[in-house]
PDB file of N, CA and C in Angstrom:
ATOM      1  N   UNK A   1       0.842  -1.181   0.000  1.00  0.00           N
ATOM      2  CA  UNK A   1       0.000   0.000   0.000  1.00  0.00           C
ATOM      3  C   UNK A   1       0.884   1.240   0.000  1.00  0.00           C
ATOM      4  N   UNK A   2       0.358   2.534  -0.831  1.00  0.00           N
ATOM      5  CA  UNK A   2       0.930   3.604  -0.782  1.00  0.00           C
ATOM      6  C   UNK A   2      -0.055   4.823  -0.720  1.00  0.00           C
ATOM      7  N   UNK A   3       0.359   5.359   0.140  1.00  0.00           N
ATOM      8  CA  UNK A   3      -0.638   6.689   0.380  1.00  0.00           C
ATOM      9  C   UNK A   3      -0.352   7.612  -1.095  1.00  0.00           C
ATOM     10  N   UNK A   4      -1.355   7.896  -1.922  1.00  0.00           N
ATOM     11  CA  UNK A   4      -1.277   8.790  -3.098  1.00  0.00           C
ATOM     12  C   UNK A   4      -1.732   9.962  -2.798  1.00  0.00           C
ATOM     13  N   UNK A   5      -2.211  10.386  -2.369  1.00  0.00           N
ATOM     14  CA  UNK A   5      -2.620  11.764  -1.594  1.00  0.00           C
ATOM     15  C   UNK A   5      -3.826  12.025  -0.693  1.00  0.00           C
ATOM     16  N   UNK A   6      -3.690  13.167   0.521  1.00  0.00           N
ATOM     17  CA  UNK A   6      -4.949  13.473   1.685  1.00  0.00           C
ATOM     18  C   UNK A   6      -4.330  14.779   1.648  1.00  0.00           C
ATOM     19  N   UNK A   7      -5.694  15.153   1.952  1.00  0.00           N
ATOM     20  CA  UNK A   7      -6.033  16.400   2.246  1.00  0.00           C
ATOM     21  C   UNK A   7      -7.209  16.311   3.463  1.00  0.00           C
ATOM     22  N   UNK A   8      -7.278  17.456   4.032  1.00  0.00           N
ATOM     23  CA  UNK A   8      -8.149  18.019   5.066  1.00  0.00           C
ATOM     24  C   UNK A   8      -9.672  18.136   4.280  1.00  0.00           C
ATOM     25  N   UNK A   9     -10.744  17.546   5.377  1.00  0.00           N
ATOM     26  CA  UNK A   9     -12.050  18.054   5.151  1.00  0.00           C
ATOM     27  C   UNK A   9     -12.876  18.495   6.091  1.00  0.00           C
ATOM     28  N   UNK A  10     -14.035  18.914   5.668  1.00  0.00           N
ATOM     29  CA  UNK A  10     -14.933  19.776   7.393  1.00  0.00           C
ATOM     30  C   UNK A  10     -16.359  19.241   6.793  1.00  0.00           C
ATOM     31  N   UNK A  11     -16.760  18.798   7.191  1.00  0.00           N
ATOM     32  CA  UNK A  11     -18.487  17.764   7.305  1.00  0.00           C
ATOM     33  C   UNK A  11     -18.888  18.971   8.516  1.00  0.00           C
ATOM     34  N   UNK A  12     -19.513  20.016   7.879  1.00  0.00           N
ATOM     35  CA  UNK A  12     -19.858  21.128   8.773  1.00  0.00           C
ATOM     36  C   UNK A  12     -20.989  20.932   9.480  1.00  0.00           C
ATOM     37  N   UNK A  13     -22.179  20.152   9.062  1.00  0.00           N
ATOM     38  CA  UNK A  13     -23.186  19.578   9.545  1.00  0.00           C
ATOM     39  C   UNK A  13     -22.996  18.724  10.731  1.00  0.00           C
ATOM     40  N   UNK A  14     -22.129  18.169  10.412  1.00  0.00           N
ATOM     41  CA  UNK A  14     -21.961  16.989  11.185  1.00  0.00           C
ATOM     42  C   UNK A  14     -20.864  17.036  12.534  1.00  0.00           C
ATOM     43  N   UNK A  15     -20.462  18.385  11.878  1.00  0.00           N
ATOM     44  CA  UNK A  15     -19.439  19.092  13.194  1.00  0.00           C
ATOM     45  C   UNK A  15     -18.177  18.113  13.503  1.00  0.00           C
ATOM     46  N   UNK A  16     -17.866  17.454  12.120  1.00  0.00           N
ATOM     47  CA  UNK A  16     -16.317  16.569  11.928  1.00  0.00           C
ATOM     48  C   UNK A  16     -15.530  17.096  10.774  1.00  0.00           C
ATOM     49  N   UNK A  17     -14.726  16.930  11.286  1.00  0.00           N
ATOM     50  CA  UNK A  17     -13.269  16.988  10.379  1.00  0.00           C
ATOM     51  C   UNK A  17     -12.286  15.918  10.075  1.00  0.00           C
ATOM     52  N   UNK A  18     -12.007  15.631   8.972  1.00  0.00           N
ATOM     53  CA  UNK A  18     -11.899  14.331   8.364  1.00  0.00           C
ATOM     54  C   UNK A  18     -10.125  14.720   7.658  1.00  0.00           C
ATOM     55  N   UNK A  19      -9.216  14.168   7.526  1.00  0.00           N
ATOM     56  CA  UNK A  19      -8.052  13.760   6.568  1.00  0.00           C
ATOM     57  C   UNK A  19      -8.911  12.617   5.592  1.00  0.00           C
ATOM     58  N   UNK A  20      -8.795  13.217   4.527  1.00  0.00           N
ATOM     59  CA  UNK A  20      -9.074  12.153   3.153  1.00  0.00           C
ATOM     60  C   UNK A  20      -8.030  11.508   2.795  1.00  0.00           C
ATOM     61  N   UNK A  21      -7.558  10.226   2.766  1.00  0.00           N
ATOM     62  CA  UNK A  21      -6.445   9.411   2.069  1.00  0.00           C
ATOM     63  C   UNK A  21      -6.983   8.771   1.215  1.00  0.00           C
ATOM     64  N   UNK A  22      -6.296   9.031  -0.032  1.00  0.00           N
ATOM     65  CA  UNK A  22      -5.969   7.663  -0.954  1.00  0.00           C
ATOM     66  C   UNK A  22      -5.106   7.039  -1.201  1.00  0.00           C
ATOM     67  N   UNK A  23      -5.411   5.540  -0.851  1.00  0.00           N
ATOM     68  CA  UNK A  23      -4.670   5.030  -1.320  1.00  0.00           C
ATOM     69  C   UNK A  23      -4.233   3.628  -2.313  1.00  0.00           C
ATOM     70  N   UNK A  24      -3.173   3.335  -2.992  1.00  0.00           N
ATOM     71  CA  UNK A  24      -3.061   2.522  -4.038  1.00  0.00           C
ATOM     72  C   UNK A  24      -1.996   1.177  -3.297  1.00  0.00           C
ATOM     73  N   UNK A  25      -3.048  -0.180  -3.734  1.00  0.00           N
ATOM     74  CA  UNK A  25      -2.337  -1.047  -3.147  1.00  0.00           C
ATOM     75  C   UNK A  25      -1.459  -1.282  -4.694  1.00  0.00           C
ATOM     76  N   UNK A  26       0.320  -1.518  -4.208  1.00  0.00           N
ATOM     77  CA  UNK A  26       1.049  -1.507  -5.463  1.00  0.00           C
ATOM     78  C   UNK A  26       0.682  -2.965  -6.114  1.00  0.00           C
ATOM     79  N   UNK A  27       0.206  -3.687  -5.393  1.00  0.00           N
ATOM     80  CA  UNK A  27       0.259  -5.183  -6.277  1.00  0.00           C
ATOM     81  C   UNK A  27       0.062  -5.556  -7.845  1.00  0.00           C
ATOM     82  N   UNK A  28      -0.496  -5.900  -8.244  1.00  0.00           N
ATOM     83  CA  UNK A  28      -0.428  -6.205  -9.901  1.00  0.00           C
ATOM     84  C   UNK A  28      -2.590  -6.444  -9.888  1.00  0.00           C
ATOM     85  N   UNK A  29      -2.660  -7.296  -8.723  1.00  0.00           N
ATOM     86  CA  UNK A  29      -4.281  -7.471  -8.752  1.00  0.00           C
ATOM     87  C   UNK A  29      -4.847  -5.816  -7.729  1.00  0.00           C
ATOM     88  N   UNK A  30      -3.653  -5.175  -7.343  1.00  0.00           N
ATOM     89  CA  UNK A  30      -4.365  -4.159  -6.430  1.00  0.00           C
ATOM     90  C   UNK A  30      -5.091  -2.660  -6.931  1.00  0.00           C
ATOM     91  N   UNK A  31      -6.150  -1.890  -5.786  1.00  0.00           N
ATOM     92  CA  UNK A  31      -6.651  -1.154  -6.363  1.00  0.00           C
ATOM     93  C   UNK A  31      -6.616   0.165  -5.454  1.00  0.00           C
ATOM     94  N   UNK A  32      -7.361   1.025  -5.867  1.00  0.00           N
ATOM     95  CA  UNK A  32      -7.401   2.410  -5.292  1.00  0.00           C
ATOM     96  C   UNK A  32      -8.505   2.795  -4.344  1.00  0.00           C
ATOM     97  N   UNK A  33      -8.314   2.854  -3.020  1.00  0.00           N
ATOM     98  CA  UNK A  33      -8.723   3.450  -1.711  1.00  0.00           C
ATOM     99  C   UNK A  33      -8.663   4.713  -1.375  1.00  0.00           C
ATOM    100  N   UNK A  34     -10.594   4.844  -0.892  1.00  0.00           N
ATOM    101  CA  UNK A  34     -10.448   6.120  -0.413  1.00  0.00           C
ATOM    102  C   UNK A  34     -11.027   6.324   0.992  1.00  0.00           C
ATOM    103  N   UNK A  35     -10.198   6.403   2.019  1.00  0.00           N
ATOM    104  CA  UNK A  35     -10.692   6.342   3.575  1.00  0.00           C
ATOM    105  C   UNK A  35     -10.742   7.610   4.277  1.00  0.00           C
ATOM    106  N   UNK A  36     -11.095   8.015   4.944  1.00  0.00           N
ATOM    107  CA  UNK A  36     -11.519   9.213   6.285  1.00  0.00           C
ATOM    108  C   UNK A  36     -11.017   8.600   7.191  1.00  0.00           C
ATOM    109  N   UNK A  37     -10.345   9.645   7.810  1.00  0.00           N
ATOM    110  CA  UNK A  37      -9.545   9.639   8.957  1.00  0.00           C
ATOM    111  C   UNK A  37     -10.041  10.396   9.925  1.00  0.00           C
ATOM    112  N   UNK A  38     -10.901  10.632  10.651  1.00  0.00           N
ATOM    113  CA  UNK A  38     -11.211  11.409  11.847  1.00  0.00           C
ATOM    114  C   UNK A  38     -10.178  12.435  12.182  1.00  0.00           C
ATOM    115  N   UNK A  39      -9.951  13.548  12.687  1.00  0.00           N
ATOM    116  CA  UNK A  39      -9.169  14.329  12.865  1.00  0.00           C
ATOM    117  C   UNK A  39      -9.296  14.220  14.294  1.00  0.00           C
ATOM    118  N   UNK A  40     -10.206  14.462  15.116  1.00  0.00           N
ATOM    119  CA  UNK A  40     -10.505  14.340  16.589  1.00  0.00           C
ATOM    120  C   UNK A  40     -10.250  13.091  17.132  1.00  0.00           C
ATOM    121  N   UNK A  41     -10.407  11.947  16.582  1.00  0.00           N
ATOM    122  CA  UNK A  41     -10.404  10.964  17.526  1.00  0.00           C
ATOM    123  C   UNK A  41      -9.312   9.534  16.584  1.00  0.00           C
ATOM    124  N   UNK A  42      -8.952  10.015  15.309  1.00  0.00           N
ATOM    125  CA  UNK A  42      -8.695   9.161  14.618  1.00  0.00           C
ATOM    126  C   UNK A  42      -9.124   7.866  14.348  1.00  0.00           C
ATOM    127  N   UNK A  43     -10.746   7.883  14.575  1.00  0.00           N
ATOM    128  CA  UNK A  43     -11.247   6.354  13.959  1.00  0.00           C
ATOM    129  C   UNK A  43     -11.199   6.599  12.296  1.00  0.00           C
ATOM    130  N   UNK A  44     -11.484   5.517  11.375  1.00  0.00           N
ATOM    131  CA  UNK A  44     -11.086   5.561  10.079  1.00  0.00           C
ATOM    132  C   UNK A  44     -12.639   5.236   9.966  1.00  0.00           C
ATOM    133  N   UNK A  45     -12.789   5.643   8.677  1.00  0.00           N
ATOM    134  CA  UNK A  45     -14.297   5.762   8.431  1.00  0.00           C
ATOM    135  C   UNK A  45     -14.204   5.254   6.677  1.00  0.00           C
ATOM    136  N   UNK A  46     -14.152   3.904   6.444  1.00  0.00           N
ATOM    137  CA  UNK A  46     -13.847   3.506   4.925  1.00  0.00           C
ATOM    138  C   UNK A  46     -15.437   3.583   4.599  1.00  0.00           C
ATOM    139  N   UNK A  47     -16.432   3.936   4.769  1.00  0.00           N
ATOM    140  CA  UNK A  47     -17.749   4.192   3.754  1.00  0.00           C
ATOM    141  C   UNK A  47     -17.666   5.547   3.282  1.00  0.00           C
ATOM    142  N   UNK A  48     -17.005   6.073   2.592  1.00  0.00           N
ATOM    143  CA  UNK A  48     -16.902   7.562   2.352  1.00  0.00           C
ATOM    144  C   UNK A  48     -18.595   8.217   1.957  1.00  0.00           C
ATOM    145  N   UNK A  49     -19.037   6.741   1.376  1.00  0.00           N
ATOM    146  CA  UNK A  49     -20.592   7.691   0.619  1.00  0.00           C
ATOM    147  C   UNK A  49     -21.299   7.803   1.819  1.00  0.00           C
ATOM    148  N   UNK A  50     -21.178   6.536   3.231  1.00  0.00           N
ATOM    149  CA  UNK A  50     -22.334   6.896   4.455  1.00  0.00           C
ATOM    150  C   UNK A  50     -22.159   7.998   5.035  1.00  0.00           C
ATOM    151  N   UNK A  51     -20.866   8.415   4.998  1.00  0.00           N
ATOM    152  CA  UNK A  51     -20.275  10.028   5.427  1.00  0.00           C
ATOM    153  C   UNK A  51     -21.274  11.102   4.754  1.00  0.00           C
ATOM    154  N   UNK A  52     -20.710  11.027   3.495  1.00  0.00           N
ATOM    155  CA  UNK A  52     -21.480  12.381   2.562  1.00  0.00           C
ATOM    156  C   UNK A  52     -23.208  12.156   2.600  1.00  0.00           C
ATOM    157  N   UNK A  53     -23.647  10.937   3.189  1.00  0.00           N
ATOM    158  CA  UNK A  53     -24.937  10.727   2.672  1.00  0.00           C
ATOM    159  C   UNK A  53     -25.454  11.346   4.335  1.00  0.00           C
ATOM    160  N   UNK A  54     -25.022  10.972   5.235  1.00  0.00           N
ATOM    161  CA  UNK A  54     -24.845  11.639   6.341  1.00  0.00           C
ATOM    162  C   UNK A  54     -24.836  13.109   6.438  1.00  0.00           C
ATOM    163  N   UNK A  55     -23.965  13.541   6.608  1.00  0.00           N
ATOM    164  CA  UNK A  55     -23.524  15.127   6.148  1.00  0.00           C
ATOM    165  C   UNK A  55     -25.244  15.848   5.211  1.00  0.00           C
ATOM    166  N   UNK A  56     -25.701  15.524   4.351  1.00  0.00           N
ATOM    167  CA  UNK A  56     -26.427  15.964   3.635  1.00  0.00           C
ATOM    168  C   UNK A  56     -27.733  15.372   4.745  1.00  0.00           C
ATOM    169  N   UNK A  57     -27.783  14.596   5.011  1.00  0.00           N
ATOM    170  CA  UNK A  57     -29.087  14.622   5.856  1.00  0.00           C
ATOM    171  C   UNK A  57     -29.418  15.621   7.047  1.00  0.00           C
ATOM    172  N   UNK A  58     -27.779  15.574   7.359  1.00  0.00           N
ATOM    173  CA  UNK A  58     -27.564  16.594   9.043  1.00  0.00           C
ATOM    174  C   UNK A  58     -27.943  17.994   8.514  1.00  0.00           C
ATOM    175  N   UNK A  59     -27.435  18.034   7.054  1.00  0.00           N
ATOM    176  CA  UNK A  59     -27.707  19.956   6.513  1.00  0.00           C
ATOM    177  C   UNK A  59     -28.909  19.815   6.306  1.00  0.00           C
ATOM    178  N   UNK A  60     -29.962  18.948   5.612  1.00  0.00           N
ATOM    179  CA  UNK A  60     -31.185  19.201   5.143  1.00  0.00           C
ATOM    180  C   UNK A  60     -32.080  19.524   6.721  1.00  0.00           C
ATOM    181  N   UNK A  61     -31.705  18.790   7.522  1.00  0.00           N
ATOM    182  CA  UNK A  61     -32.312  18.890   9.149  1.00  0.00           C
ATOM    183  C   UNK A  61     -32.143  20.076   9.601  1.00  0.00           C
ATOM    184  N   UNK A  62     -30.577  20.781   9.782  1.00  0.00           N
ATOM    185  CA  UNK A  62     -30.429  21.708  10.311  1.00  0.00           C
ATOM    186  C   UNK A  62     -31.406  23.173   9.382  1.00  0.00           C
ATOM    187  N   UNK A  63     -31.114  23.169   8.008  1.00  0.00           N
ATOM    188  CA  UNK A  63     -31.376  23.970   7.209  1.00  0.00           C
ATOM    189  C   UNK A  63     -33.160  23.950   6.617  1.00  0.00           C
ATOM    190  N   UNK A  64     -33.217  23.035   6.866  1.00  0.00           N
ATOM    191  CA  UNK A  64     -34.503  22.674   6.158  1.00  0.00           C
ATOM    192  C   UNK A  64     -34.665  23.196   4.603  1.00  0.00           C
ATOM    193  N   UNK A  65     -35.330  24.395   4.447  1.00  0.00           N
ATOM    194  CA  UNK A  65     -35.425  24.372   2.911  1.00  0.00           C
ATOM    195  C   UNK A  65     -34.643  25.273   2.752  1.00  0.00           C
ATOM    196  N   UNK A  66     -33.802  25.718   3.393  1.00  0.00           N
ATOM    197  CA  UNK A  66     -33.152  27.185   3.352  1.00  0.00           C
ATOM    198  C   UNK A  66     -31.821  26.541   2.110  1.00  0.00           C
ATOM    199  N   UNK A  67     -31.083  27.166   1.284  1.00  0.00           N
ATOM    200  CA  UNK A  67     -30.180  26.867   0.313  1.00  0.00           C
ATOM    201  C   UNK A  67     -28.877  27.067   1.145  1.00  0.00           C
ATOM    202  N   UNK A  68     -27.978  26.161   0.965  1.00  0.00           N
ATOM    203  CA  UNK A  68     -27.132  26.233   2.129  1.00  0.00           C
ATOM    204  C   UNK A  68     -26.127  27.645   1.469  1.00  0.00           C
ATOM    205  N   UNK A  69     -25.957  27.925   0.054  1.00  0.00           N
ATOM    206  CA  UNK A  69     -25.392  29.508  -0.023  1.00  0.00           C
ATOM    207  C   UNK A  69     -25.941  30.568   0.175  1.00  0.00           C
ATOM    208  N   UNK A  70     -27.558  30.829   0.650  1.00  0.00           N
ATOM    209  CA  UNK A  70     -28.367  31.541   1.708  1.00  0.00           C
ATOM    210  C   UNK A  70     -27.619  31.639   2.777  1.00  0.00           C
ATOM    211  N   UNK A  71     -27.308  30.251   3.715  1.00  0.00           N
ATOM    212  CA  UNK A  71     -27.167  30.504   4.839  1.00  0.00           C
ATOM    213  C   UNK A  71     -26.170  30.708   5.246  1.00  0.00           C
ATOM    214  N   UNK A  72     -24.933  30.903   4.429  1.00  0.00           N
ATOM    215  CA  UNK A  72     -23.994  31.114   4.482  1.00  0.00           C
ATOM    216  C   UNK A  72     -23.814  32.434   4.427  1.00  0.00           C
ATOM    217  N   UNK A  73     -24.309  33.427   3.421  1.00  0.00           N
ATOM    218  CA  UNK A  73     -24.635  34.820   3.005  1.00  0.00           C
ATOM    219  C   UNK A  73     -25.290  35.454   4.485  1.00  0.00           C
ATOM    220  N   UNK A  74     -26.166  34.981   4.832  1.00  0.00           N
ATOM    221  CA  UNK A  74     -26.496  35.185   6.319  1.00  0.00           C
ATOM    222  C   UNK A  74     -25.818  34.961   7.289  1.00  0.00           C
ATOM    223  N   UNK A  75     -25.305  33.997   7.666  1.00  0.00           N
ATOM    224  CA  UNK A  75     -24.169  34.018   8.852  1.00  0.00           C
ATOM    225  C   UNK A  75     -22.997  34.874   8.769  1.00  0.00           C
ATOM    226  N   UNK A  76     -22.560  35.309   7.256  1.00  0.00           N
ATOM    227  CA  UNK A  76     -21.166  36.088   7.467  1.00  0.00           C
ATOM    228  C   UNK A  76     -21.872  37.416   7.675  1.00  0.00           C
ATOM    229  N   UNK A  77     -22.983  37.736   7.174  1.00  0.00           N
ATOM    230  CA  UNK A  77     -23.645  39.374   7.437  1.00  0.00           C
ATOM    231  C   UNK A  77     -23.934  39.708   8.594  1.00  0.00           C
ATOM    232  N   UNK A  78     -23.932  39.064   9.334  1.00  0.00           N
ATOM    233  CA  UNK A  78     -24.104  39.590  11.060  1.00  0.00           C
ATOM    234  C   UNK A  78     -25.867  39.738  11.336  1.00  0.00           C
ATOM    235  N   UNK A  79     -25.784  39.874  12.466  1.00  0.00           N
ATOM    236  CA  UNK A  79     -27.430  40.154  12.468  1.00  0.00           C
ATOM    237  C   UNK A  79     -27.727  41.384  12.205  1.00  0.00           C
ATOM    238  N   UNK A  80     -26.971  42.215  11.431  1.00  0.00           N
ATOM    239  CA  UNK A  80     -27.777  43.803  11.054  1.00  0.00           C
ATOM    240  C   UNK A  80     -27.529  43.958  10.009  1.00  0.00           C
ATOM    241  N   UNK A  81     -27.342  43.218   9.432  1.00  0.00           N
ATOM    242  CA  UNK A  81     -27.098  42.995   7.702  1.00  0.00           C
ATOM    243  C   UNK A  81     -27.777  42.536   6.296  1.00  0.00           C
ATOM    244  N   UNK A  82     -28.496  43.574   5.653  1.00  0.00           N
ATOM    245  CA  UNK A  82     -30.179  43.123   4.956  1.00  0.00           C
ATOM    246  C   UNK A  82     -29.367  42.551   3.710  1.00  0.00           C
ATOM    247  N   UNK A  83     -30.060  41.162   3.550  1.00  0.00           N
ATOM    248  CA  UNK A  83     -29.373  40.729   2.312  1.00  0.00           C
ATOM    249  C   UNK A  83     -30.362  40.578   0.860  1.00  0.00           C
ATOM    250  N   UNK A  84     -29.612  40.892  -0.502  1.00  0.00           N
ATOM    251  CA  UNK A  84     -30.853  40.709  -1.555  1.00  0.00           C
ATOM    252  C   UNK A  84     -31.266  39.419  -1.742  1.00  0.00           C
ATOM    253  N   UNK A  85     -32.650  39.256  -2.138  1.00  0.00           N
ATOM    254  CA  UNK A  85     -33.408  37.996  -2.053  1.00  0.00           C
ATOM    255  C   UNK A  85     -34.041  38.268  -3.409  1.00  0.00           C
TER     256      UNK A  85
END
């Protein structure tokens, strides 16, 4: 096995932060892995889609119908800040 590259992620919903690795087993029958690494507690999380499928349930809950680049436009404007709609 060889780590081919990670980077940092933020599952903002879900209030985790993840290292993304991939990686490539060198063998001749081997293939390409993509795992989550917990940043807080370092458990490894190899379902990457139950993550994202996760994550999107936690935003649709928190947000409900609101568009999450709405609520973003709103949180950086402060509470005295009229935004166009």
């Amino acid at each position: 096995m060889r780590i081919e590259a990670d980077h940092p992620t933020d599952y903002a919903a879900l209030k985790r932060k993840f290292q993304v690795v991939t990686l490539v087993d060198t063998r001749p029958t081997g293939g390409i892995y993509k795992v989550l690494v917990d940043l807080k507690n370092g458990k490894v999380e190899e379902d990457l889609s139950a993550v994202v499928n996760a994550e999107t349930q936690a935003h649709q809950t928190q947000f409900s119908k609101l568009q999450q680049t709405l609520h973003q436009r709103l949180q950086a404007g402060g509470q005295c800040h009229a935004a166009r709609v």
